[in-house]
C-alpha atoms as a PDB file:
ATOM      1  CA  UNK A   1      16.562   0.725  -4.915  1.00  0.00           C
ATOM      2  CA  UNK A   2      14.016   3.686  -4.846  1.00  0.00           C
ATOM      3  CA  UNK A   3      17.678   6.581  -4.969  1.00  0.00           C
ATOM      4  CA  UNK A   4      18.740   4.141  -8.219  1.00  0.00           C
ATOM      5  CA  UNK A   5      18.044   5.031 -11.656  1.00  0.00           C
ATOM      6  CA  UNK A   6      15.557   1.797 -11.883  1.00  0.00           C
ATOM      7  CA  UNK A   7      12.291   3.633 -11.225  1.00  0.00           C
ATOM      8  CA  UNK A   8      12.897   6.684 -13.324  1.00  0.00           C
ATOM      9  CA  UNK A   9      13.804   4.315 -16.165  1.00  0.00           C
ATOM     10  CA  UNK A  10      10.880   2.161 -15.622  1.00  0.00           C
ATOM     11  CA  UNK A  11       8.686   5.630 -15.540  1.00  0.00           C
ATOM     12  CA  UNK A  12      10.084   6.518 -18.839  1.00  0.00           C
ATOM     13  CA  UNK A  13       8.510   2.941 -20.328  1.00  0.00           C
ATOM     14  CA  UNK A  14      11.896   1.296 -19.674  1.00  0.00           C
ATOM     15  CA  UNK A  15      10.510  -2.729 -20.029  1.00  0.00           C
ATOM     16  CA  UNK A  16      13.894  -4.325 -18.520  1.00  0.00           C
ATOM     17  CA  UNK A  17      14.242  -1.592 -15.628  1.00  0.00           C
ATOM     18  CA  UNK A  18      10.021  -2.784 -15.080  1.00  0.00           C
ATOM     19  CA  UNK A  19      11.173  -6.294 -14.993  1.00  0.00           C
ATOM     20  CA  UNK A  20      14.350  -5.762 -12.126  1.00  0.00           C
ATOM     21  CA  UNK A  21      11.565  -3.443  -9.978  1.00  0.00           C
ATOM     22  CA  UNK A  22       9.670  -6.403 -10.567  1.00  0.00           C
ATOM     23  CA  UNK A  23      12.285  -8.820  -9.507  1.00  0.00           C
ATOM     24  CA  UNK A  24      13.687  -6.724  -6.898  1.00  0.00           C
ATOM     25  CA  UNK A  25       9.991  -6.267  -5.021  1.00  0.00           C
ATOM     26  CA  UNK A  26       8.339  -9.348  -5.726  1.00  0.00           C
ATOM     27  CA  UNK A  27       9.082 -11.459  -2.438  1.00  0.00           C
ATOM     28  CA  UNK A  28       8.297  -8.100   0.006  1.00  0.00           C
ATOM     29  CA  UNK A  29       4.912  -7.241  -1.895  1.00  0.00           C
ATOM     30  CA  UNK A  30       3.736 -10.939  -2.051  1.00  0.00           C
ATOM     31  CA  UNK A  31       4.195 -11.743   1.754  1.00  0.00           C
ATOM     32  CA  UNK A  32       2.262  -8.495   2.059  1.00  0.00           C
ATOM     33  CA  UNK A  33      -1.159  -9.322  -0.154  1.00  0.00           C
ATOM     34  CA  UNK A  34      -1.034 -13.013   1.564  1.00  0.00           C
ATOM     35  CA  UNK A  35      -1.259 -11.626   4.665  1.00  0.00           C
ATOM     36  CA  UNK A  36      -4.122  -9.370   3.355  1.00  0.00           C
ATOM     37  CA  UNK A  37      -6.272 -11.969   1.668  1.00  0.00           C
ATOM     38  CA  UNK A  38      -4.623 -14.856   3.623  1.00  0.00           C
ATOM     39  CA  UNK A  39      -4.649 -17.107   0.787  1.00  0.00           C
ATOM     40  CA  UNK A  40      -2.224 -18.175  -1.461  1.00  0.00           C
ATOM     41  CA  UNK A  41      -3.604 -18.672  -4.936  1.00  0.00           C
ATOM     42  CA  UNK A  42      -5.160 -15.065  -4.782  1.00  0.00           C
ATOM     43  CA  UNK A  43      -2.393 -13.353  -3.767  1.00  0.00           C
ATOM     44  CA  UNK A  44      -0.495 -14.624  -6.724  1.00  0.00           C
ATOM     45  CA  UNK A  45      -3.599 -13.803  -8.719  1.00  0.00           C
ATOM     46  CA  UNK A  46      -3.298 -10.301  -6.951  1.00  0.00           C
ATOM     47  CA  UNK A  47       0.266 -10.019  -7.496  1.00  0.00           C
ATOM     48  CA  UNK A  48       0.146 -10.458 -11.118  1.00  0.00           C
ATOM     49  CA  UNK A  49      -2.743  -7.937 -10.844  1.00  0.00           C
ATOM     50  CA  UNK A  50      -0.847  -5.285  -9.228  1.00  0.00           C
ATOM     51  CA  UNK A  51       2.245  -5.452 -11.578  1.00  0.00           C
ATOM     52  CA  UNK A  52      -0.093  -5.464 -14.639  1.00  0.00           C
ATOM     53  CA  UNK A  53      -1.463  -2.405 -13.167  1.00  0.00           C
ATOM     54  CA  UNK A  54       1.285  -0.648 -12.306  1.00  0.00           C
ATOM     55  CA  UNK A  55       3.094  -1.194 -15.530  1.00  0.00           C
ATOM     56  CA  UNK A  56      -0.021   0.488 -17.484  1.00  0.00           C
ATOM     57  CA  UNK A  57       0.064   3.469 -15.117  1.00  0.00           C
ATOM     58  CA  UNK A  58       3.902   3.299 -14.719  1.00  0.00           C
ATOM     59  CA  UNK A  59       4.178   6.920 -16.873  1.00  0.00           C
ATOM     60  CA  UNK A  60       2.176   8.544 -13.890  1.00  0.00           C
ATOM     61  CA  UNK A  61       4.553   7.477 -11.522  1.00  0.00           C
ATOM     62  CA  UNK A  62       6.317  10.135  -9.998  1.00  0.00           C
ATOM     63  CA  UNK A  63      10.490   9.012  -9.374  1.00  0.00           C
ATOM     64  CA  UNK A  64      10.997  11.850  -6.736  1.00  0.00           C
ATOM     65  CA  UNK A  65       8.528   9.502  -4.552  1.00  0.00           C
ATOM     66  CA  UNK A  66       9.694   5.790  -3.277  1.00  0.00           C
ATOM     67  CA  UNK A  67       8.934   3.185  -6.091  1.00  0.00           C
ATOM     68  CA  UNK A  68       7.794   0.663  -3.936  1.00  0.00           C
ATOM     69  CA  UNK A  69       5.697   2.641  -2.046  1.00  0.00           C
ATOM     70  CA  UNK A  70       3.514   3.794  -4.543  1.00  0.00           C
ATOM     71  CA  UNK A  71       3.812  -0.374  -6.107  1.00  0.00           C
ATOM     72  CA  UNK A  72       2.348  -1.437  -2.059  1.00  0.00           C
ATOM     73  CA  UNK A  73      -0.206   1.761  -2.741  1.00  0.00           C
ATOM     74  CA  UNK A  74      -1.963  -0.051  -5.831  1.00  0.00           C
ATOM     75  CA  UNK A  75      -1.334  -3.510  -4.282  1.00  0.00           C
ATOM     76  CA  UNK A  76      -3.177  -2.217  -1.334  1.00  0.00           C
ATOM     77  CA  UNK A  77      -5.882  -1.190  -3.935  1.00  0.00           C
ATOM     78  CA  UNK A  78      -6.090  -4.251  -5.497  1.00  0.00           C
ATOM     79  CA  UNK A  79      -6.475  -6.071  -2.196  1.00  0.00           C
ATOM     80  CA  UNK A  80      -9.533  -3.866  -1.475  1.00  0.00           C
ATOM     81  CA  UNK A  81     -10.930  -5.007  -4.274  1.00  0.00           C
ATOM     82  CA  UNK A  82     -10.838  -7.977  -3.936  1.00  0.00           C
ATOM     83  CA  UNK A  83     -12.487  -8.048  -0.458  1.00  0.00           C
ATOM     84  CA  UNK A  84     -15.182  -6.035  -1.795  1.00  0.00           C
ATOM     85  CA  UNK A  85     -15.745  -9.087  -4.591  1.00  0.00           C
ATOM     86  CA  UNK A  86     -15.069 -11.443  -1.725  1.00  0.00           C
ATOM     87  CA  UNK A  87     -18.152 -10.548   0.259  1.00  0.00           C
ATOM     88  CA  UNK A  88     -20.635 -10.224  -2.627  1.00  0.00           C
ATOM     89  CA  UNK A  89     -19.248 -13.929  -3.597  1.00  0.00           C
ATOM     90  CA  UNK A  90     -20.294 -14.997  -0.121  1.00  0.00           C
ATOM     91  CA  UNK A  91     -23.245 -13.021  -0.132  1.00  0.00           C
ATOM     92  CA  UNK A  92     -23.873 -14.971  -3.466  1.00  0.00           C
ATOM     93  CA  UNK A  93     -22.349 -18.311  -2.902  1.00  0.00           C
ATOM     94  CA  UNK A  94     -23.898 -18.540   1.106  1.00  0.00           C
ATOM     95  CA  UNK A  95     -19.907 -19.319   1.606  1.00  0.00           C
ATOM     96  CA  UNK A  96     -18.952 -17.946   5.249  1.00  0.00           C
ATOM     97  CA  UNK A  97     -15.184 -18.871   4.858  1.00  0.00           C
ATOM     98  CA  UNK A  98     -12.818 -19.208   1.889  1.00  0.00           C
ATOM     99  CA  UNK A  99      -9.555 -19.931   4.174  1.00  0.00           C
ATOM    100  CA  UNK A 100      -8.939 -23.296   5.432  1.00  0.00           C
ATOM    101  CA  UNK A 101      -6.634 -25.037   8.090  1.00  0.00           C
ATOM    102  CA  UNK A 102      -4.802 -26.638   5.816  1.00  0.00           C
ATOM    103  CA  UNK A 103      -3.265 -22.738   4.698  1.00  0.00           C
ATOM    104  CA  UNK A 104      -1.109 -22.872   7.513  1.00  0.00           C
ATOM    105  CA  UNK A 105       1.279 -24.876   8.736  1.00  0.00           C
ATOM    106  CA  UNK A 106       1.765 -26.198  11.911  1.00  0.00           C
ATOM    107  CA  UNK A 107       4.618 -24.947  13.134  1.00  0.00           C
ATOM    108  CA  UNK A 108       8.420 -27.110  14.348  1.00  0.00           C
ATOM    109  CA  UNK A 109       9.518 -27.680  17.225  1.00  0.00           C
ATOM    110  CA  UNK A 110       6.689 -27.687  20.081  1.00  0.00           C
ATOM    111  CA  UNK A 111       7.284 -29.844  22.280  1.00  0.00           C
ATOM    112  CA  UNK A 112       4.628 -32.280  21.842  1.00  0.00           C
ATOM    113  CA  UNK A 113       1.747 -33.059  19.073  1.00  0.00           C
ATOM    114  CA  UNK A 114      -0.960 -30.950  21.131  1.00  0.00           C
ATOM    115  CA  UNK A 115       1.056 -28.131  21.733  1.00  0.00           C
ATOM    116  CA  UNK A 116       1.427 -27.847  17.932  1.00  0.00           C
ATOM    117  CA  UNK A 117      -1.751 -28.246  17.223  1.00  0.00           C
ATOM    118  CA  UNK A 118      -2.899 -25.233  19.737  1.00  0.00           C
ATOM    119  CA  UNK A 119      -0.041 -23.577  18.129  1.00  0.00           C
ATOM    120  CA  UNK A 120      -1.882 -23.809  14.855  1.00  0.00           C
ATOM    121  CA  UNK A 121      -5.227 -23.478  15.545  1.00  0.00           C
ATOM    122  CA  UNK A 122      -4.340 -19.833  17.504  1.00  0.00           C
ATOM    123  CA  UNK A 123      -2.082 -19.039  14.361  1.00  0.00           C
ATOM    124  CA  UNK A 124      -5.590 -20.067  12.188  1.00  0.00           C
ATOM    125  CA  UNK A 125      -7.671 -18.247  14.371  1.00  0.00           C
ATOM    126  CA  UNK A 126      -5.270 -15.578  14.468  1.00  0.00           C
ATOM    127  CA  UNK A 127      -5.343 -14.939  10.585  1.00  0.00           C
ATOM    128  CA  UNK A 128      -9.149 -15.513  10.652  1.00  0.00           C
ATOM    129  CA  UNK A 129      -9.570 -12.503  12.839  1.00  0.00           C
ATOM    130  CA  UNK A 130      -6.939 -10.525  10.702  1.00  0.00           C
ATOM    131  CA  UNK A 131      -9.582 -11.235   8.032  1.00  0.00           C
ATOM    132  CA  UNK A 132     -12.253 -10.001   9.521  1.00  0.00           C
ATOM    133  CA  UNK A 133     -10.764  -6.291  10.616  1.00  0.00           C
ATOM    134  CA  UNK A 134     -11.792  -3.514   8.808  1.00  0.00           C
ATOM    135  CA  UNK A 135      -9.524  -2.424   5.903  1.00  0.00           C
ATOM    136  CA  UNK A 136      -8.881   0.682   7.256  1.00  0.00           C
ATOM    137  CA  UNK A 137      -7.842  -1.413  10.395  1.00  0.00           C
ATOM    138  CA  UNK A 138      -6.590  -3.953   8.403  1.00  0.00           C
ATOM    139  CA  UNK A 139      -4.272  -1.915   5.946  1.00  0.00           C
ATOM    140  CA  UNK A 140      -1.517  -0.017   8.896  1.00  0.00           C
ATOM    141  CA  UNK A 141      -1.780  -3.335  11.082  1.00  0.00           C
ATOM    142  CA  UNK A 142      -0.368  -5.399   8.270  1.00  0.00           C
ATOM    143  CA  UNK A 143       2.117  -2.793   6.982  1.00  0.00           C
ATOM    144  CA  UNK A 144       3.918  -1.977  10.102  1.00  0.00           C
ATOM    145  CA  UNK A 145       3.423  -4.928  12.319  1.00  0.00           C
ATOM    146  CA  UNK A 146       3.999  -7.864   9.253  1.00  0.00           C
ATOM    147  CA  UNK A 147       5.777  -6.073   7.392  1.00  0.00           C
ATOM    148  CA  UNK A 148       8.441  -3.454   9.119  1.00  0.00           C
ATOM    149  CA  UNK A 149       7.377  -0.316   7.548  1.00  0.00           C
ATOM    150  CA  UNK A 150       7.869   2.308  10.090  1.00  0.00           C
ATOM    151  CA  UNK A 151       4.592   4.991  10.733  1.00  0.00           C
ATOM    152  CA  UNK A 152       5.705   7.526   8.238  1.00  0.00           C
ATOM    153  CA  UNK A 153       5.989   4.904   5.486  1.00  0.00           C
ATOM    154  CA  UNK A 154       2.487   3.006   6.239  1.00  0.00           C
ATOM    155  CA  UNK A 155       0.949   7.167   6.295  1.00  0.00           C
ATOM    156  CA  UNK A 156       2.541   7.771   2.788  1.00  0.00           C
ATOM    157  CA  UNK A 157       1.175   4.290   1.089  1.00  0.00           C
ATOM    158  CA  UNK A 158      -2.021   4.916   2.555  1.00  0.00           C
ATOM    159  CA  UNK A 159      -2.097   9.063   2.218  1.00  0.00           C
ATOM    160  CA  UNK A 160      -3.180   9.255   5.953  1.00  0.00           C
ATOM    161  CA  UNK A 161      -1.223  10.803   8.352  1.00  0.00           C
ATOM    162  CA  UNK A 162       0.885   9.384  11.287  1.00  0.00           C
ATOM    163  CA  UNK A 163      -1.019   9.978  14.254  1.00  0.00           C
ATOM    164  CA  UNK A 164      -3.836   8.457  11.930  1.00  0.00           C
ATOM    165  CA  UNK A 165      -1.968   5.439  11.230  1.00  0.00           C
ATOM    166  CA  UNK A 166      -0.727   4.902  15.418  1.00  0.00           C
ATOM    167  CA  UNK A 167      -4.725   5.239  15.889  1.00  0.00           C
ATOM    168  CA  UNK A 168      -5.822   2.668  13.789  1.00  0.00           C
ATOM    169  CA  UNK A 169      -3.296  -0.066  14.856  1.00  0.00           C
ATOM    170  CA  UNK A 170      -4.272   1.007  18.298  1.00  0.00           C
ATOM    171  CA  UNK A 171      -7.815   0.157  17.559  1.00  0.00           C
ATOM    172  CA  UNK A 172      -6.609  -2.475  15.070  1.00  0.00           C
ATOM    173  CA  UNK A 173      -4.725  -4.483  18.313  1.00  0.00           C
ATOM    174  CA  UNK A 174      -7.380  -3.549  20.331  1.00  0.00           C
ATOM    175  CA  UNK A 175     -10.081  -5.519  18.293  1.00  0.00           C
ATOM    176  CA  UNK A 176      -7.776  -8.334  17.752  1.00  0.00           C
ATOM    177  CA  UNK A 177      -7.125  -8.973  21.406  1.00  0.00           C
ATOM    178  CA  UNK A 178     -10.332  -8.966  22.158  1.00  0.00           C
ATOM    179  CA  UNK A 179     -11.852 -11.336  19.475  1.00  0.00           C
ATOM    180  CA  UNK A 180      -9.059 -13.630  20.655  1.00  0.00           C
ATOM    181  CA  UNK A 181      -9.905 -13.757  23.812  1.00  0.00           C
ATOM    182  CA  UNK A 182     -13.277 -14.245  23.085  1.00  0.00           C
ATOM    183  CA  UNK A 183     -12.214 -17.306  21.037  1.00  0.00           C
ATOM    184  CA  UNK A 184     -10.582 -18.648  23.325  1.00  0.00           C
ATOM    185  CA  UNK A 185     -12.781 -18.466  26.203  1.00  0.00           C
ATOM    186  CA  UNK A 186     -15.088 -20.383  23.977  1.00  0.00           C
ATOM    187  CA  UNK A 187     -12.685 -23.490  23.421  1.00  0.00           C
END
């Protein structure tokens, strides 16, 4: 897609060429903000967000660089902002947790009822503690291991560089495994 004439099209104001980048990205960059907010009303809400805001600043886009990197760039953005709103709603609200069990399923083909249920409730806790990591954590773990972007792809979306990006899912994996652990040990 990004070597295609799409993106230059859509750069020049090109509405239909927009629309197919829209089309072509939509399933890729919505899996992504899920994972990031981990629910999904918002991350439809975010979506939407995202192509509004790339449309108004699709002149500034630059075709000589990947389309849909600089499209996960201000999705990225949008999901920051969002967290940032998150906490001062909780800070507001006295809420403590806006995902809920019911967000993920349990998953087919354990083979009984209580394995699926540990299944699900390490899957919930999982996301929970996805959550709860730093965005500058947050941001490489979710593009490279949830995603499939390799290092040098994450470092461009994020403008960091590689070694930068291997350090912070490092720490990112770190933190997760223990806050797991520590979960579980409490069970």
């Amino acid at each position: 897609m990004d070597t295609g004439e799409l993106p230059a099209r859509a750069a020049a104001g090109d509405r239909a060429a927009f629309s197919d980048l829209m089309r072509e990205t939509r399933s890729g960059l919505f899996r992504f903000v899920r994972r990031y907010v981990g629910d999904e009303q918002d991350a439809l809400d975010l979506l939407q967000e995202t192509y509004a805001a790339a449309w108004l600043a699709i002149r500034r886009y630059d075709p000589a660089r990947p389309f849909e990197a600089w499209l996960r760039t201000i999705a990225l953005n949008k999901c920051r902002d969002w967290s940032r709103r998150r906490v001062v709603r909780r800070l507001v609200r006295g809420v403590t947790d806006l995902s809920t069990p019911e967000a993920m399923a349990i998953p087919d083909g354990s083979p009984s009822a209580e394995d699926q249920l540990d299944a699900a409730r390490a899957a919930i806790q999982l996301n929970h503690e996805i959550q709860r990591l730093p965005a500058s954590l947050k941001a490489p773990l979710l593009l490279t291991a949830m995603e499939g972007r390799s290092h040098g792809e994450t470092a461009e979306i994020l403008s960091i560089s590689i070694k930068a990006v291997e350090t912070r899912i490092g720490r990112a994996r770190k933190m997760l495994a223990s806050r797991m652990k520590a979960a579980l040990d409490d069970r």
